[in-house]
N, C-alpha and C. Protein backbone atom coordinates (compact mmCIF):
# COMPACT_ATOMS: atom_id res chain seq x y z
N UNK A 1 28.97 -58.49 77.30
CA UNK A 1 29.09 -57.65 78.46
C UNK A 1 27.81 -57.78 79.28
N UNK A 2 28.07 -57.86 80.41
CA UNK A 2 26.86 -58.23 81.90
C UNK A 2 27.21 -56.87 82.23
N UNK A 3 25.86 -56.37 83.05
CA UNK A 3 25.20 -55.28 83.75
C UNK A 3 25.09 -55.65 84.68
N UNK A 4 25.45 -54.79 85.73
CA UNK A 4 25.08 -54.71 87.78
C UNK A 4 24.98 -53.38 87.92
N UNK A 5 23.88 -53.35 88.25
CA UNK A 5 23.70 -51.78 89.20
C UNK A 5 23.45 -51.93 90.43
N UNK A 6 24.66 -51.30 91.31
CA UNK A 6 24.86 -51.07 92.62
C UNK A 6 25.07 -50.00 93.10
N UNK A 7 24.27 -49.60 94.11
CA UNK A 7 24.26 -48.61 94.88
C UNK A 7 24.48 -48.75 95.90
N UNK A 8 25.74 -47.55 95.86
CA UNK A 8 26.95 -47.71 97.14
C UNK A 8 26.70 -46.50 97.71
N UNK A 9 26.98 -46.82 98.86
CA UNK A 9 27.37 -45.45 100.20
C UNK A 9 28.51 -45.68 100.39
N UNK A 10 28.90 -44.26 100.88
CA UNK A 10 30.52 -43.75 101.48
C UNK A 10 30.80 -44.09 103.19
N UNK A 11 31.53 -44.15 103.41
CA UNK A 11 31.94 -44.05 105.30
C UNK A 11 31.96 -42.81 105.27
N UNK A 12 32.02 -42.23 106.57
CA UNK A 12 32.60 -40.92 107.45
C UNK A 12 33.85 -40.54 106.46
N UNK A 13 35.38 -41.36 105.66
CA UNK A 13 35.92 -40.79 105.17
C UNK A 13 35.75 -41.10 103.94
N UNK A 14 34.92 -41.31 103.23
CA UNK A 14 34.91 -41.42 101.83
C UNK A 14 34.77 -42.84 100.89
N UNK A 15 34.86 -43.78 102.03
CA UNK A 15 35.74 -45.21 100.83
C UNK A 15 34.29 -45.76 100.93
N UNK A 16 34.03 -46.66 99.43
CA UNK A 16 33.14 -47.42 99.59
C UNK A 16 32.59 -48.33 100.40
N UNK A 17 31.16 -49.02 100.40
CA UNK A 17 31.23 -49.56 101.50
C UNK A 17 30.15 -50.53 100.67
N UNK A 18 30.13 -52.01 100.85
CA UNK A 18 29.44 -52.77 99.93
C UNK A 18 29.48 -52.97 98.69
N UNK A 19 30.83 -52.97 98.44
CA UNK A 19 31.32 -53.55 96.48
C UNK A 19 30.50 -54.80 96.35
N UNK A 20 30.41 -55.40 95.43
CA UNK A 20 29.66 -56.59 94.91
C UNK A 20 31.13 -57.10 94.65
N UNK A 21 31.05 -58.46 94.87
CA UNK A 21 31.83 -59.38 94.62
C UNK A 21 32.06 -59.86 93.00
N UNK A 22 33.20 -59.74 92.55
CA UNK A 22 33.56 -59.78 90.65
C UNK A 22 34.46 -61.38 90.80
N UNK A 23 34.39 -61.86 89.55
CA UNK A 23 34.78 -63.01 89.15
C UNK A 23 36.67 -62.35 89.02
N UNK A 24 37.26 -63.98 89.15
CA UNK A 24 38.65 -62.90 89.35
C UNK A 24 39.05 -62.65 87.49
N UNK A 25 39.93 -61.82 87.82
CA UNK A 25 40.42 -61.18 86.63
C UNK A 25 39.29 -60.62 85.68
N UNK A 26 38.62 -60.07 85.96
CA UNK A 26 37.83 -59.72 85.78
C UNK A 26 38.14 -58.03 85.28
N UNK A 27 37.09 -57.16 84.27
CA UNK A 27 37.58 -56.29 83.58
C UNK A 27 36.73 -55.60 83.70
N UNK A 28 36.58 -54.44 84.37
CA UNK A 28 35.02 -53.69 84.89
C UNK A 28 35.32 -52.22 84.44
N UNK A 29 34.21 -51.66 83.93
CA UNK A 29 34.35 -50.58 83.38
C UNK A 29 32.84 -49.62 84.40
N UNK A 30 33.50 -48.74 85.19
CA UNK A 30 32.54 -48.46 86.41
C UNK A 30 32.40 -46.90 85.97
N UNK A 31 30.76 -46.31 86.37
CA UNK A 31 30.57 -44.61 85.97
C UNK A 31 30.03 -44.50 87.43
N UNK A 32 30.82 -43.41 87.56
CA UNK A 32 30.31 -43.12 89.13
C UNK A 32 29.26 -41.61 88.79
N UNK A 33 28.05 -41.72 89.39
CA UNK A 33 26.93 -41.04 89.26
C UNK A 33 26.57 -40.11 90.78
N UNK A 34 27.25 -39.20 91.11
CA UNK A 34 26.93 -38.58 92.12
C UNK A 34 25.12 -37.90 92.50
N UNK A 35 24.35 -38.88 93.65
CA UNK A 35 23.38 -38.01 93.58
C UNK A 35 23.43 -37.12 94.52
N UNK A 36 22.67 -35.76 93.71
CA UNK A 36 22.74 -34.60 94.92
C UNK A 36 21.93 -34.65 96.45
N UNK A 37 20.82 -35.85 96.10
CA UNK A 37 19.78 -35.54 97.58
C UNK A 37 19.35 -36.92 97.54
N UNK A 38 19.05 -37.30 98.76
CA UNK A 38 18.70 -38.50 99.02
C UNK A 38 17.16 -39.03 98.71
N UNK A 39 16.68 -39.51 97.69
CA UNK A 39 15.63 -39.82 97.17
C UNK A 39 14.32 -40.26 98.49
N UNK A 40 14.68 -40.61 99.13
CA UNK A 40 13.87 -41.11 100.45
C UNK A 40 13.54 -39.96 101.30
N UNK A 41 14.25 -38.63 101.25
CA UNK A 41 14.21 -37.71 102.18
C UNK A 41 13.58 -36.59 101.47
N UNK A 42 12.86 -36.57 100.52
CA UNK A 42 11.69 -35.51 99.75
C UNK A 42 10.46 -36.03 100.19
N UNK A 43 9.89 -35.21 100.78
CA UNK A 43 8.31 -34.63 101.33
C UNK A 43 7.75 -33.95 100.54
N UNK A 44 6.87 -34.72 99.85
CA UNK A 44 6.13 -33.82 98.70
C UNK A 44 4.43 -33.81 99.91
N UNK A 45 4.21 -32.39 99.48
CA UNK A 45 2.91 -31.47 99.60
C UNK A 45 2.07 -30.88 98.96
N UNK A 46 0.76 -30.80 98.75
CA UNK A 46 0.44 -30.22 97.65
C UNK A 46 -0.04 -28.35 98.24
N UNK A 47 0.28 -27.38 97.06
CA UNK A 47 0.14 -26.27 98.09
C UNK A 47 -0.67 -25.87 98.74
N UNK A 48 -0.09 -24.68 99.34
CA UNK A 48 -1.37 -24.26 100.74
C UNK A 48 -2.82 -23.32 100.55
N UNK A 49 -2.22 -23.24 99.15
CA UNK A 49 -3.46 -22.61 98.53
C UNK A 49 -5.20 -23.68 98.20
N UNK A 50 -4.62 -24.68 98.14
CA UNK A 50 -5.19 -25.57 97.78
C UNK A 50 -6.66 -25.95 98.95
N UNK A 51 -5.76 -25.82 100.05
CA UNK A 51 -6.66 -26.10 101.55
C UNK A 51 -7.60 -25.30 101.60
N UNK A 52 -7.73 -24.10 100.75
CA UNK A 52 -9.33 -23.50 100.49
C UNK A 52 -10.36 -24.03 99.45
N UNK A 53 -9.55 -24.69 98.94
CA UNK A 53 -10.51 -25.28 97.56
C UNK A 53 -11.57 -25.66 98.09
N UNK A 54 -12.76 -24.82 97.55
CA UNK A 54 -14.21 -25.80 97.08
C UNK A 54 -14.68 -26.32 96.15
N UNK A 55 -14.61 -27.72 96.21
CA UNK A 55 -15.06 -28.24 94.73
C UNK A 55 -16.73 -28.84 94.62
N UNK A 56 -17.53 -27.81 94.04
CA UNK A 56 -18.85 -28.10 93.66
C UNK A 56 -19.08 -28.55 92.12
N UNK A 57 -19.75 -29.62 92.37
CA UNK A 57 -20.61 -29.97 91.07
C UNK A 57 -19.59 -31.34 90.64
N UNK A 58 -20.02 -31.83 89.36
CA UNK A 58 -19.21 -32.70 89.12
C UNK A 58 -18.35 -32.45 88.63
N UNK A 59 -16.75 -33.34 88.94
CA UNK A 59 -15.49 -32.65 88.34
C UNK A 59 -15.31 -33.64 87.45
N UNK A 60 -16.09 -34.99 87.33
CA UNK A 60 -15.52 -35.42 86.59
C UNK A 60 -16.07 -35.17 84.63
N UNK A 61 -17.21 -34.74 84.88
CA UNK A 61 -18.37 -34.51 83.83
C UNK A 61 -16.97 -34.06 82.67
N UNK A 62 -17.20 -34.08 81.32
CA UNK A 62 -16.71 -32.86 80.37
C UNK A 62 -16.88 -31.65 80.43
N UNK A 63 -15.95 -31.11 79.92
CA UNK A 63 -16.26 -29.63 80.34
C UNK A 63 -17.10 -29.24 79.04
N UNK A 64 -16.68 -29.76 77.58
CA UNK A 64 -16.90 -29.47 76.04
C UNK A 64 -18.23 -30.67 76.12
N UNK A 65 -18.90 -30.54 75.05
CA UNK A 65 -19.84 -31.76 75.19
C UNK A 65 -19.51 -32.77 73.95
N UNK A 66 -19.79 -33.45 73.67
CA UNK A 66 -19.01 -34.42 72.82
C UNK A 66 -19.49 -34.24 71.27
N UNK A 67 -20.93 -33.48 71.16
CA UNK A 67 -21.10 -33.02 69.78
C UNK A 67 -20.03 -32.23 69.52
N UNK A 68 -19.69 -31.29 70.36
CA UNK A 68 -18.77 -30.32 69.50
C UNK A 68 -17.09 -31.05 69.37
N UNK A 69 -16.86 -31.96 69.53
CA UNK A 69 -16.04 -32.74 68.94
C UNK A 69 -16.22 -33.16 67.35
N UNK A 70 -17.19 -33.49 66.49
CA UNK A 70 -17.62 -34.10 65.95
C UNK A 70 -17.20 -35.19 65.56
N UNK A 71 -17.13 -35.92 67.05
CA UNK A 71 -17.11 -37.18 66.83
C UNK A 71 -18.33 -37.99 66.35
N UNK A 72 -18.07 -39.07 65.59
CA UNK A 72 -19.18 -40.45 65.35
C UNK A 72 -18.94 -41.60 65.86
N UNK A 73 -19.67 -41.16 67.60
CA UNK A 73 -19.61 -42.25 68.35
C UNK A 73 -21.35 -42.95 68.84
């Protein structure tokens, strides 16, 4: 068994539009996957709380210091 993943759009009334072309007699076993929102049309933001942030000092430093790991590095 061969794999194709195609992603199809509808017309104005419903019918597919851009099938992929199948070998004839051919025996296709198809799952139709409805998505709810159009992946291209999400606007991610980060929140508005954020636009006050002051960030002093270093953020990247540890916060713990590495003795109290007791690691043997």
């Amino acid at each position: 068994m061969q794999a194709h993943r195609a992603i199809l759009e509808t017309d104005e009334n419903g019918r597919l539009s851009g099938l992929p072309t199948l070998p004839p007699r051919a025996r296709v076993e198809i799952i139709f996957l409805y998505s709810e929102a159009d992946p291209g049309v999400t606007i991610r933001k980060p929140p508005s709380v954020l636009a006050r942030l002051e960030i002093t000092g270093d953020i990247t430093a540890p916060v713990i210091d590495l003795q109290d790991w007791n690691l043997d590095s």
